[in-house]
C-alpha atoms as a PDB file:
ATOM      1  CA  UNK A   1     -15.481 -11.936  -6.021  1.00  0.00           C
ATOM      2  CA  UNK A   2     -14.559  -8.945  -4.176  1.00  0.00           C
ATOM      3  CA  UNK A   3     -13.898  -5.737  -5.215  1.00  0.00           C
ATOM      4  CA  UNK A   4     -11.383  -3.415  -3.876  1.00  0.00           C
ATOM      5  CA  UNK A   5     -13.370  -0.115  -4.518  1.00  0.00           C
ATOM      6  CA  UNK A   6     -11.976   3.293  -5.177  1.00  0.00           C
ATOM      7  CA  UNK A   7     -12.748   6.389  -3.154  1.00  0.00           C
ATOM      8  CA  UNK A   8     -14.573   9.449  -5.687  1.00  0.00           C
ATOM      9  CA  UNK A   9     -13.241  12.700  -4.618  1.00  0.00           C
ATOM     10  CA  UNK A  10     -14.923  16.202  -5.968  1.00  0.00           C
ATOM     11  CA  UNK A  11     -12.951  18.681  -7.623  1.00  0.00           C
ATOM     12  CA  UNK A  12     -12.201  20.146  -4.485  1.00  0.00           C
ATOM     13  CA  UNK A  13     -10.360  16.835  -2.884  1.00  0.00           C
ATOM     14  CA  UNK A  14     -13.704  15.981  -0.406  1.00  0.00           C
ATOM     15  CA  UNK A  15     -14.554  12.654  -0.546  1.00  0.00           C
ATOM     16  CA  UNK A  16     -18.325  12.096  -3.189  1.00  0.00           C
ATOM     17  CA  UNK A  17     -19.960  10.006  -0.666  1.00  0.00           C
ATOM     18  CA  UNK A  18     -23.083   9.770  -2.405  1.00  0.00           C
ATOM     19  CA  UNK A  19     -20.530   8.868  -5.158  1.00  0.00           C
ATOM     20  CA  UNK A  20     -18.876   6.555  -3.934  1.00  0.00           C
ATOM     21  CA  UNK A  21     -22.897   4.928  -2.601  1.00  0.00           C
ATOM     22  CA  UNK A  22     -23.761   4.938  -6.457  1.00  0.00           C
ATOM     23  CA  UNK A  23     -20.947   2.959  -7.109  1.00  0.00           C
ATOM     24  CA  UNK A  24     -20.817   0.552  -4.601  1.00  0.00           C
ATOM     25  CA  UNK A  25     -24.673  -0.241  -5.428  1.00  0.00           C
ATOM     26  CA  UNK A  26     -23.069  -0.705  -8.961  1.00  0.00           C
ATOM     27  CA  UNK A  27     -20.620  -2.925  -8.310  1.00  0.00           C
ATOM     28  CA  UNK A  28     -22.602  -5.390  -6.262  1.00  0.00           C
ATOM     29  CA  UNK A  29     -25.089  -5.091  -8.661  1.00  0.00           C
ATOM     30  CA  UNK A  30     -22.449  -6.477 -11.549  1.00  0.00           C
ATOM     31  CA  UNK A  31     -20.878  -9.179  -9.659  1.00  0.00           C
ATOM     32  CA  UNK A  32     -19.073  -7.941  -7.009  1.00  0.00           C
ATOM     33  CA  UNK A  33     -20.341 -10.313  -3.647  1.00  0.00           C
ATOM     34  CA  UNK A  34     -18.506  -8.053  -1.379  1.00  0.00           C
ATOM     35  CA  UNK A  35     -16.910  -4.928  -1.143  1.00  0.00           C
ATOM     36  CA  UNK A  36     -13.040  -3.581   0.325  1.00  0.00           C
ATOM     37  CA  UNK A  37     -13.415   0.124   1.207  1.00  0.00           C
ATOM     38  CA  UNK A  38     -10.507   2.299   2.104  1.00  0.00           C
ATOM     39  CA  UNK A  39      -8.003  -0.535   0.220  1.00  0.00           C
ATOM     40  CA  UNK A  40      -4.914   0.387  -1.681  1.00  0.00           C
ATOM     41  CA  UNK A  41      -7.267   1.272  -4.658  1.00  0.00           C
ATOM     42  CA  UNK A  42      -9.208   3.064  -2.330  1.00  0.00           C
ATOM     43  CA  UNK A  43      -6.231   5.840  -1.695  1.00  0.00           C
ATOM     44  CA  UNK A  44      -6.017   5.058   1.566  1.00  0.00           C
ATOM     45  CA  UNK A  45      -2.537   6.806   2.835  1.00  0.00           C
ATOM     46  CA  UNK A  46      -4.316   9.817   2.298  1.00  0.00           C
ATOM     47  CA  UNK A  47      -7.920   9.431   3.821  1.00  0.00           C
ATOM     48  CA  UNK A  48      -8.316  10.632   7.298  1.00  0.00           C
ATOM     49  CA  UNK A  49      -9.228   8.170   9.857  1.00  0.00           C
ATOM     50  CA  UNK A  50     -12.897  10.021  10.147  1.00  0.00           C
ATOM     51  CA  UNK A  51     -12.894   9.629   6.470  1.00  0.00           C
ATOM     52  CA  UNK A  52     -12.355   5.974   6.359  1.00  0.00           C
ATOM     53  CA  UNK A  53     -14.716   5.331   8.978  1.00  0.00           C
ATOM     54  CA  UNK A  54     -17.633   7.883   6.846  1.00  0.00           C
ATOM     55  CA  UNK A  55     -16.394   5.339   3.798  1.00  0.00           C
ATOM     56  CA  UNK A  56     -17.474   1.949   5.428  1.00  0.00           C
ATOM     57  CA  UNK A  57     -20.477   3.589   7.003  1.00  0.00           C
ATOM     58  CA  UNK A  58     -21.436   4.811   3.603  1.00  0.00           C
ATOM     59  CA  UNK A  59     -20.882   1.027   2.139  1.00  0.00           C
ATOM     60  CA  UNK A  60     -22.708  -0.416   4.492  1.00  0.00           C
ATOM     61  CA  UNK A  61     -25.711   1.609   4.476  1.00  0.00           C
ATOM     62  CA  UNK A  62     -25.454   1.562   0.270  1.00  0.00           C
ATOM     63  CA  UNK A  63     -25.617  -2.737  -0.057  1.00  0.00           C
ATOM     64  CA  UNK A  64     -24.703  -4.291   3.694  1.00  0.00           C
ATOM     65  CA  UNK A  65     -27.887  -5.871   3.055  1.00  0.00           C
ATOM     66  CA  UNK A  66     -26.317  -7.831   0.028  1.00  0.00           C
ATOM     67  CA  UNK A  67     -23.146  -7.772   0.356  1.00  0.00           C
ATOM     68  CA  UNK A  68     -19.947  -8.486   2.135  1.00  0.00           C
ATOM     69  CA  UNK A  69     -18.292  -5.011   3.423  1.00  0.00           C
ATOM     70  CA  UNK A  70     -14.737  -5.441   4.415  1.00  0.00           C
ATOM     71  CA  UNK A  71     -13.036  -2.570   6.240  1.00  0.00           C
ATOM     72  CA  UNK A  72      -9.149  -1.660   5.092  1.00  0.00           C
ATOM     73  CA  UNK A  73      -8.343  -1.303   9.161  1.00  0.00           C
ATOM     74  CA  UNK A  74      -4.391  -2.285   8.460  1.00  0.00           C
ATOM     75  CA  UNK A  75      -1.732   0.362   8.351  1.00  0.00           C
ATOM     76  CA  UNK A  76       2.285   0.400   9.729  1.00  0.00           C
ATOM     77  CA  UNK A  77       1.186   1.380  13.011  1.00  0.00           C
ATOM     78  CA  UNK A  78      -0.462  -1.511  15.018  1.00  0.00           C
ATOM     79  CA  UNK A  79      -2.023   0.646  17.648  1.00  0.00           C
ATOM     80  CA  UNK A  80      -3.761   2.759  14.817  1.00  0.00           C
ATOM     81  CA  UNK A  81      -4.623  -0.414  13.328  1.00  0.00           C
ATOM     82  CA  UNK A  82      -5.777  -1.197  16.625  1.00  0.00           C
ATOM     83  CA  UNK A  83      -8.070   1.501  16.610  1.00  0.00           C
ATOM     84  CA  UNK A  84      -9.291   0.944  13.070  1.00  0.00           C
ATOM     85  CA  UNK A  85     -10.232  -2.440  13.618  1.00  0.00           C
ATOM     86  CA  UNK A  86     -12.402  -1.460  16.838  1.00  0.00           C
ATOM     87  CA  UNK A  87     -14.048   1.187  15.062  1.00  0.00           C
ATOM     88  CA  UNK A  88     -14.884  -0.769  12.322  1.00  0.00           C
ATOM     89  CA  UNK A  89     -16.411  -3.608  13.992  1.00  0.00           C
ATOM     90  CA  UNK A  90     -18.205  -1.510  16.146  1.00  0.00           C
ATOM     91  CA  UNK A  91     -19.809  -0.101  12.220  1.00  0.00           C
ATOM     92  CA  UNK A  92     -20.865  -3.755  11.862  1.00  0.00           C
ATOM     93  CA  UNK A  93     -17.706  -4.334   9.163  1.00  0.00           C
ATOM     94  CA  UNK A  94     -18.189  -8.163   8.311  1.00  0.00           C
ATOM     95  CA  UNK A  95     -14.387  -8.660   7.843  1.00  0.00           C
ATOM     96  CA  UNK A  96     -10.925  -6.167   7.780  1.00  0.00           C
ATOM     97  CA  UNK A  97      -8.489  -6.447   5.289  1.00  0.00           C
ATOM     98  CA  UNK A  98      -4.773  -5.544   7.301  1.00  0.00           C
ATOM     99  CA  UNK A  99      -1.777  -4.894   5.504  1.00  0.00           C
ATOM    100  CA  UNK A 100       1.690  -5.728   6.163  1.00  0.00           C
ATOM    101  CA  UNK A 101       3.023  -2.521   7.843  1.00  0.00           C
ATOM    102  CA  UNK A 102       4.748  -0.832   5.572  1.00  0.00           C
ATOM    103  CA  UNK A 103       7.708   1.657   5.595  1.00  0.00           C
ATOM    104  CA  UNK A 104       9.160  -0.073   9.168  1.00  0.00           C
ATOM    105  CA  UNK A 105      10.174  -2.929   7.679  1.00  0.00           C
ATOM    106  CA  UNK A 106       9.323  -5.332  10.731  1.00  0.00           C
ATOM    107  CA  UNK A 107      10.829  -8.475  10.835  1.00  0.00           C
ATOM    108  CA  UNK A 108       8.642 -11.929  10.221  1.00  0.00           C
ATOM    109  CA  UNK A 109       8.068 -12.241  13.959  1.00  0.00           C
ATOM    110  CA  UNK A 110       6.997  -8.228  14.288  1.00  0.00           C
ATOM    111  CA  UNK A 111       4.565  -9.059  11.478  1.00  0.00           C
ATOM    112  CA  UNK A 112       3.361 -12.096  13.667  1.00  0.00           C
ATOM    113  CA  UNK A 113       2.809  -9.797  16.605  1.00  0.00           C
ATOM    114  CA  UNK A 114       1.285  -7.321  14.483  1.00  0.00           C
ATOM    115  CA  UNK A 115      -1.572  -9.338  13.367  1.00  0.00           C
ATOM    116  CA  UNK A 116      -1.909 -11.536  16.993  1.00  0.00           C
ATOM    117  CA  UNK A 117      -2.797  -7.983  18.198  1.00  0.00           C
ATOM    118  CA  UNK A 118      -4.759  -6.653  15.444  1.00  0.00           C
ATOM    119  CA  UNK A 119      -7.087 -10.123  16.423  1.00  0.00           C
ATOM    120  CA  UNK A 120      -7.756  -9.293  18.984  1.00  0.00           C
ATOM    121  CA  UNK A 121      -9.841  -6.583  18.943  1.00  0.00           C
ATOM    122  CA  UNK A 122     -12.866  -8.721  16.836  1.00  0.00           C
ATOM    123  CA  UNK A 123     -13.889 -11.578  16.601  1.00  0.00           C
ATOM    124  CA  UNK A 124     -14.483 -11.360  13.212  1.00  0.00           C
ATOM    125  CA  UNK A 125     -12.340 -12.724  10.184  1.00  0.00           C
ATOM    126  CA  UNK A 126      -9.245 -11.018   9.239  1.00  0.00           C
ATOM    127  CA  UNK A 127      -7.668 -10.918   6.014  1.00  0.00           C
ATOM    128  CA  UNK A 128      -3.828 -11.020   5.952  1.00  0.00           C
ATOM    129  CA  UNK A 129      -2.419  -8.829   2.817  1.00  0.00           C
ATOM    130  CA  UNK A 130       0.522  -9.536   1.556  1.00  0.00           C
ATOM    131  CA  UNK A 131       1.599  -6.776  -1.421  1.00  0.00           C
ATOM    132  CA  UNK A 132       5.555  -6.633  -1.108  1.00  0.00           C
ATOM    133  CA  UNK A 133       5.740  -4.929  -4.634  1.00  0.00           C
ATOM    134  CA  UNK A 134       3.989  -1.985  -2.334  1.00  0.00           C
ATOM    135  CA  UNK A 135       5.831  -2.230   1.411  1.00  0.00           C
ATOM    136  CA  UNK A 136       8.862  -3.601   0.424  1.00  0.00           C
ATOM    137  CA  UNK A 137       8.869  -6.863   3.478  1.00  0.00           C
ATOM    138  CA  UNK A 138       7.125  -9.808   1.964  1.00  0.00           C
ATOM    139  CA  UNK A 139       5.375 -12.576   4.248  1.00  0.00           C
ATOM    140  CA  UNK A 140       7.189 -15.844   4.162  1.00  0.00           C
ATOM    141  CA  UNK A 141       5.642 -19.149   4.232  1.00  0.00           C
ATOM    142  CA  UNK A 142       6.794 -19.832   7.467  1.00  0.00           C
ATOM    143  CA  UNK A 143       4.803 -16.296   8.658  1.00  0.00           C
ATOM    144  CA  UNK A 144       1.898 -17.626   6.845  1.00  0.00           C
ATOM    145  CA  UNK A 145       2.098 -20.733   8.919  1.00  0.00           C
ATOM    146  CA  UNK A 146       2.212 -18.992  11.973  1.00  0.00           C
ATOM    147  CA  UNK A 147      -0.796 -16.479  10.947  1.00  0.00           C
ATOM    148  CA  UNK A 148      -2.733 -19.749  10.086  1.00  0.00           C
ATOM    149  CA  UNK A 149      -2.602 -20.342  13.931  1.00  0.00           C
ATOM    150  CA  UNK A 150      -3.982 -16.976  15.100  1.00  0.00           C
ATOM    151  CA  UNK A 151      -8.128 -18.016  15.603  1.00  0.00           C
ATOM    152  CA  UNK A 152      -9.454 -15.525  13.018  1.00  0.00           C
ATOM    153  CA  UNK A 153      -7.194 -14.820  10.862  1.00  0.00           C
ATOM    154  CA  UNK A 154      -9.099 -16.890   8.262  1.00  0.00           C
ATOM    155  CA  UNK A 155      -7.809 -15.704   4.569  1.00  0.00           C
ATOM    156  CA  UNK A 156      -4.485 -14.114   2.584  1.00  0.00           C
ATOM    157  CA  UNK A 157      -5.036 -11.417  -0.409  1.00  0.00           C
ATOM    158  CA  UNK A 158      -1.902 -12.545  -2.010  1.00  0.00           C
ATOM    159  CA  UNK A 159      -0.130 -10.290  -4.596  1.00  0.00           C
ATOM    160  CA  UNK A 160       2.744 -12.129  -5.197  1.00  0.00           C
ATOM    161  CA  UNK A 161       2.751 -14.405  -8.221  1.00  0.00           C
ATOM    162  CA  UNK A 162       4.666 -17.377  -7.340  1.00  0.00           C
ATOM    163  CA  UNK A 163       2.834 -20.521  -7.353  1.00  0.00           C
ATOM    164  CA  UNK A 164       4.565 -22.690  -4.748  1.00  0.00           C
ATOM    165  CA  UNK A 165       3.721 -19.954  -1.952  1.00  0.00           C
ATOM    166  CA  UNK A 166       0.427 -20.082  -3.008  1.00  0.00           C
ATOM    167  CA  UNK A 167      -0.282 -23.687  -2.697  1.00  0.00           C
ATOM    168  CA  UNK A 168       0.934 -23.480   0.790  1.00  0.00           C
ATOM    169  CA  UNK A 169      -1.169 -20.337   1.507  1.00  0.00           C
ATOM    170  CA  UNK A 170      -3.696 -23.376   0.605  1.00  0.00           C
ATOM    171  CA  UNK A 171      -2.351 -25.921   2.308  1.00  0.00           C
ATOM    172  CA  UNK A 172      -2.255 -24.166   5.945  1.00  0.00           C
ATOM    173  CA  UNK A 173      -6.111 -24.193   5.608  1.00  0.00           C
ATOM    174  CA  UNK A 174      -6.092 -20.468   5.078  1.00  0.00           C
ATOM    175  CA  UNK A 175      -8.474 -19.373   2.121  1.00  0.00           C
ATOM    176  CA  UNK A 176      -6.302 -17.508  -0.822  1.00  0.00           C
ATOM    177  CA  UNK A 177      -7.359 -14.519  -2.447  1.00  0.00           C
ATOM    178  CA  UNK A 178      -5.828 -13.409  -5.690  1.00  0.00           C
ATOM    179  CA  UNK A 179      -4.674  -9.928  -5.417  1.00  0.00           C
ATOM    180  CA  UNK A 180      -4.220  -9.489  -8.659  1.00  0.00           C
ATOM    181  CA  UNK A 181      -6.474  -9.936 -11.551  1.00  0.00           C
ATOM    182  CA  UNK A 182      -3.919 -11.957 -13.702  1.00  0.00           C
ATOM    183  CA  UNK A 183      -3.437 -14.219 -11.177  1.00  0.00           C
ATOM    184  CA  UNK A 184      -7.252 -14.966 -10.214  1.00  0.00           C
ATOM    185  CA  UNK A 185      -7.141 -18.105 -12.458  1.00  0.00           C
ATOM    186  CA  UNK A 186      -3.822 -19.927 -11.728  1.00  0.00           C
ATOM    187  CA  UNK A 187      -5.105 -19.087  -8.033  1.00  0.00           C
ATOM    188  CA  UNK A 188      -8.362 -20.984  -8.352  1.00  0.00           C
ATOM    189  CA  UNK A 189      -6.788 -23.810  -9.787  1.00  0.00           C
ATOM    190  CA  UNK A 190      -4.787 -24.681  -7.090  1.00  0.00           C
ATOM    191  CA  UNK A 191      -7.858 -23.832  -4.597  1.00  0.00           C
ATOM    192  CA  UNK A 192      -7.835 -19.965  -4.290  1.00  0.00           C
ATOM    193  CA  UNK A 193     -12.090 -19.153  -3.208  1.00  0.00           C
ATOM    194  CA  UNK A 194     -11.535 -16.071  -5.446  1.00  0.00           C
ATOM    195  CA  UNK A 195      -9.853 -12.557  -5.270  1.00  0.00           C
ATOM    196  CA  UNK A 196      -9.815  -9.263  -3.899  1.00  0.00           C
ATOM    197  CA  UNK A 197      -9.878  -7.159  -7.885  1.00  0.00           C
ATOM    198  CA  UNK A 198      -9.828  -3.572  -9.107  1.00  0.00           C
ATOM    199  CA  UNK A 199     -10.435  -4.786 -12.610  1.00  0.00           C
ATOM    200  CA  UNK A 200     -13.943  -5.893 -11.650  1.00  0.00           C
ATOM    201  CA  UNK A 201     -14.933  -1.983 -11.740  1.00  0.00           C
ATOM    202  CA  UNK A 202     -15.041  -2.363 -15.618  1.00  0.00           C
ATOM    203  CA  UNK A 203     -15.589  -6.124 -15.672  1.00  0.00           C
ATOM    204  CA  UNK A 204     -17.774  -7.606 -12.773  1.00  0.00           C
ATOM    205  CA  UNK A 205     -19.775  -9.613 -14.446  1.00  0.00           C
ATOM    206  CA  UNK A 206     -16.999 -11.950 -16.772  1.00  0.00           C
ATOM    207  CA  UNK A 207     -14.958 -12.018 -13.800  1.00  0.00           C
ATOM    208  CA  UNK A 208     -18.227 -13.284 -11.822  1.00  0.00           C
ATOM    209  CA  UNK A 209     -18.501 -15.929 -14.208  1.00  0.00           C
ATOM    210  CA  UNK A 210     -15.112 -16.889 -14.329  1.00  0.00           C
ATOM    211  CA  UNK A 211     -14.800 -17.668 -10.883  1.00  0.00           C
ATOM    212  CA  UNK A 212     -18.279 -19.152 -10.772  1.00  0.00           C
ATOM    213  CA  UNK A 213     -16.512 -21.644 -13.697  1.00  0.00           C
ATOM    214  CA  UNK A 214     -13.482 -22.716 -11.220  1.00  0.00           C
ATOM    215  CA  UNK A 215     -16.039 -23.398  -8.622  1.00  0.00           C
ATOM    216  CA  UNK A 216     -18.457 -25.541 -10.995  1.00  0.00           C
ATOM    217  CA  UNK A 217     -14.837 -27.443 -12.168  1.00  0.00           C
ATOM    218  CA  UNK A 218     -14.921 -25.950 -15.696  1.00  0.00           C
ATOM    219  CA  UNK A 219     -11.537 -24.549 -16.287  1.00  0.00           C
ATOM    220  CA  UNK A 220     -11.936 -24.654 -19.989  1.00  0.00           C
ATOM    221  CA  UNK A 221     -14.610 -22.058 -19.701  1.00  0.00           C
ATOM    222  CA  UNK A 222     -12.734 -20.065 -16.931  1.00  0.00           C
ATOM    223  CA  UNK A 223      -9.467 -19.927 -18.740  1.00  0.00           C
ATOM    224  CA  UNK A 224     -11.396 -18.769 -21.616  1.00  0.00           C
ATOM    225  CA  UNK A 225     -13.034 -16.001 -20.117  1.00  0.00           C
ATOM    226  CA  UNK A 226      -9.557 -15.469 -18.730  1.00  0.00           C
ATOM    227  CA  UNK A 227      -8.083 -14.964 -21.750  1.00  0.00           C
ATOM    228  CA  UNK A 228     -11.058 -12.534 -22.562  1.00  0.00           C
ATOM    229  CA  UNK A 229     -10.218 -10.245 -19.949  1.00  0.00           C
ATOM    230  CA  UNK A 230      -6.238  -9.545 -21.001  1.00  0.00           C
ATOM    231  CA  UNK A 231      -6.585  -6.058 -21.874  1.00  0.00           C
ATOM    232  CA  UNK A 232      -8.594  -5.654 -17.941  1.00  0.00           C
ATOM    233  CA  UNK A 233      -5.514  -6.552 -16.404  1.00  0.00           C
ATOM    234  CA  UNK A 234      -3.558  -4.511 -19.333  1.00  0.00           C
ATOM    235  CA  UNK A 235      -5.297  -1.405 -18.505  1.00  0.00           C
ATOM    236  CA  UNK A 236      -4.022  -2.182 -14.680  1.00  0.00           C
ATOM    237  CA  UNK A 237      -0.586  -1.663 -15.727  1.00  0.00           C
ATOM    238  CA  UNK A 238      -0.808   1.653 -17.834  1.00  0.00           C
ATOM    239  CA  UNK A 239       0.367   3.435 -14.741  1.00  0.00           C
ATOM    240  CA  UNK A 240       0.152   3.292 -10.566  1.00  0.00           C
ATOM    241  CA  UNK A 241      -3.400   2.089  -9.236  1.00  0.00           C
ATOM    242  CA  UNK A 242      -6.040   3.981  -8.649  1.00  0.00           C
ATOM    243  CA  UNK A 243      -4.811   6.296 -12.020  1.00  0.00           C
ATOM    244  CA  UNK A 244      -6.085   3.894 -14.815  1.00  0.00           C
ATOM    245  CA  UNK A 245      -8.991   2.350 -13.038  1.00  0.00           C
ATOM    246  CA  UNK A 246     -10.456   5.564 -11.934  1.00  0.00           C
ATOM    247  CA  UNK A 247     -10.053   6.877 -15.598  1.00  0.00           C
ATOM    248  CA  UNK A 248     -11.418   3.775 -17.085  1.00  0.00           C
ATOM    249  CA  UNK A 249     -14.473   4.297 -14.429  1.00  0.00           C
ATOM    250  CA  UNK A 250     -14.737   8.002 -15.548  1.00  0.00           C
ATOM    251  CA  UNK A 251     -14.908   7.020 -19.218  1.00  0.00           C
ATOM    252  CA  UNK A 252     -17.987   4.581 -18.728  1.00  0.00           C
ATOM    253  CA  UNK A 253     -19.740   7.235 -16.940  1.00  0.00           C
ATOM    254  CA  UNK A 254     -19.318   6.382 -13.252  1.00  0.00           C
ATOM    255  CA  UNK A 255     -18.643   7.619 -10.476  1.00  0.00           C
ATOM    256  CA  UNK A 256     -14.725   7.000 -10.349  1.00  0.00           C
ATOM    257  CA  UNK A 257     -14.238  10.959  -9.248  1.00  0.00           C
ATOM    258  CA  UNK A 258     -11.440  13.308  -9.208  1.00  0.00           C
ATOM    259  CA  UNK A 259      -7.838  12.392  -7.635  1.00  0.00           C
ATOM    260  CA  UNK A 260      -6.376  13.357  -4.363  1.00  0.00           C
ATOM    261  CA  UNK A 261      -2.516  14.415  -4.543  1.00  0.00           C
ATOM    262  CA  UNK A 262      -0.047  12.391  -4.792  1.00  0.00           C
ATOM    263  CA  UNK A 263      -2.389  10.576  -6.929  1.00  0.00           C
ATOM    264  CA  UNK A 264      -2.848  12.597 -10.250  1.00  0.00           C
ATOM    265  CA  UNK A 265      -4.750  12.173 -13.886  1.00  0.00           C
ATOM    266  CA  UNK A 266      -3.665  10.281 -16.184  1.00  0.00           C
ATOM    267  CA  UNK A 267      -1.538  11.834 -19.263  1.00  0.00           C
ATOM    268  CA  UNK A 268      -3.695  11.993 -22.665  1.00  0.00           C
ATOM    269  CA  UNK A 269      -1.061   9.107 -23.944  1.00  0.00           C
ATOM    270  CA  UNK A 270      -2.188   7.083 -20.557  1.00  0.00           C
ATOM    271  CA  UNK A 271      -5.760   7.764 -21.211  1.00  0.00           C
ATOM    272  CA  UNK A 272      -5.810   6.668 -24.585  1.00  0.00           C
ATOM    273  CA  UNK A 273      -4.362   3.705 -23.312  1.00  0.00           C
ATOM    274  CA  UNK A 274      -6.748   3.421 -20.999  1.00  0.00           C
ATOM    275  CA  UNK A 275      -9.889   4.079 -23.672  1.00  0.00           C
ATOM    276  CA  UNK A 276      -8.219   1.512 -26.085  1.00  0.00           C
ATOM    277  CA  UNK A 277      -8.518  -1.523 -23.262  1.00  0.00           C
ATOM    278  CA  UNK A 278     -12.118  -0.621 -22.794  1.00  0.00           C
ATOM    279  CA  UNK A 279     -12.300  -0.610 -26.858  1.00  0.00           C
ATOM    280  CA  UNK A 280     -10.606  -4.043 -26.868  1.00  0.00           C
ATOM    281  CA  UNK A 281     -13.124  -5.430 -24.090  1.00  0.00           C
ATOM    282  CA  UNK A 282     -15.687  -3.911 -26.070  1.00  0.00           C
ATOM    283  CA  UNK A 283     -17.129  -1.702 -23.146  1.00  0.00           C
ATOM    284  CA  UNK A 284     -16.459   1.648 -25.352  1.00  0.00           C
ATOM    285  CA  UNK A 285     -16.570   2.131 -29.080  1.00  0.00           C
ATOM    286  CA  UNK A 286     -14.131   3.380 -30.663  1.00  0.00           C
ATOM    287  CA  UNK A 287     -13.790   7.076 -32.424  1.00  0.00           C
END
């Protein structure tokens, strides 16, 4: 179970670092086996590349003893990606977590090259992400295929929800990650090791045990603990990640932090929303 972290920022839009340490420690303290820093979740389109770098220094020093810290190194431009990846590894990043480039639009064999030269610059694993809903080009099976042969390129976040291109995310040999928390359990069942989840902020520990259940072969227990966890992946649909997770975070007294623009709070209606999912999962009681 990994966790795709969010990034606190203080009222004055600099990154909480000793934030952001408090939560991490959280987090792998409630379930979480590894962390994603500087993700989508973690508003990464606007972090500086110093920033990011600060970020997975500050998650490795906060639970790199216990935990798996992977480094959000991907972004549309493969040189900067490039250069992300280096610097990472060079941090002692255990894996990197790289995006389809977004905004180009590159064609299947441009995402090919993309990641054969993103590889190159570790030897560690890399994590293919494929979020079209986000940047638009989706990766085909056939692409998958093809990634499956580049040496470390070991593992897809998938955030698409249909189930045939997830079996053969499986059947390349590639290890599947849900990217999405509603999809974590019709993932495991045909193989997935897990997922890369915001909702595991607010519920680490069920979602622990649910995958724990797919691995021990009890799907009756993981699809009720599944069914549990609706109004987590509810709350994830109030309005544009980070907004609702960071408010659910706030509400329970973490360290969730302020926004940084475009990103902005959620409305009162939104936040209710939000406060009524942690009311249903029975994290917060109601007024």
């Amino acid at each position: 179970m990994l966790t795709a972290i969010v990034t606190p920022f203080g009222a004055d839009g600099s990154v909480d670092y000793d934030g952001f340490q408090r939560l991490a420690a959280h987090l792998v303290a409630n379930g979480s086996d590894g962390l994603v820093v500087a993700g989508t979740t973690g508003e990464s389109p606007t972090l500086s590349d110093e920033e990011r770098i600060s970020l997975i220094r500050a998650a490795i020093e906060a639970v790199g003893d216990r935990a798996t810290v992977i480094a959000g190194s991907g972004t549309n431009d493969t040189r900067h990606s490039i250069e992300m990846t280096e610097q990472a590894h060079e941090l002692g990043a255990d894996a990197f977590l790289v995006v389809t480039p977004y905004y180009n639009k590159p064609p299947q064999r441009g995402i090919v090259a993309h990641f054969e030269a993103i590889a190159q610059a570790t030897d560690r694993p890399l994590i293919a992400y494929n979020i079209p809903s986000r940047v638009i080009v989706h990766i085909e099976p056939d692409t998958i295929s093809r990634l499956a042969e580049i040496e470390n390129v070991t593992a897809v976040k998938q955030s698409y929800p249909d189930l045939a291109e997830a079996r053969h995310i499986v059947g390349t040999g590639l290890d599947l990650y849900a990217g999405d928390g509603d999809l974590l359990q019709p993932f495991m069942e045909l193989g997935a090791v897990g997922g890369v989840l915001v909702h595991t902020h607010v519920a680490g520990p069920q979602t622990a045990a649910q995958v724990q259940a797919n691995l021990d072969g009890d799907v009756e227990r993981a699809r009720a603990i599944d069914a549990e966890l609706a109004p987590a992946y509810e709350l994830l649909t109030i309005a544009t990640n980070p907004i609702p997770i960071k408010a659910a975070v706030n509400l329970l007294g973490l360290d969730g932090g302020a926004f940084r623009l475009p990103m902005v709070p959620p409305t009162d209606e939104e936040l209710a929303r939000v406060r009524d999912c942690l009311s249903r999962l029975g994290l917060l009681v109601p007024a």
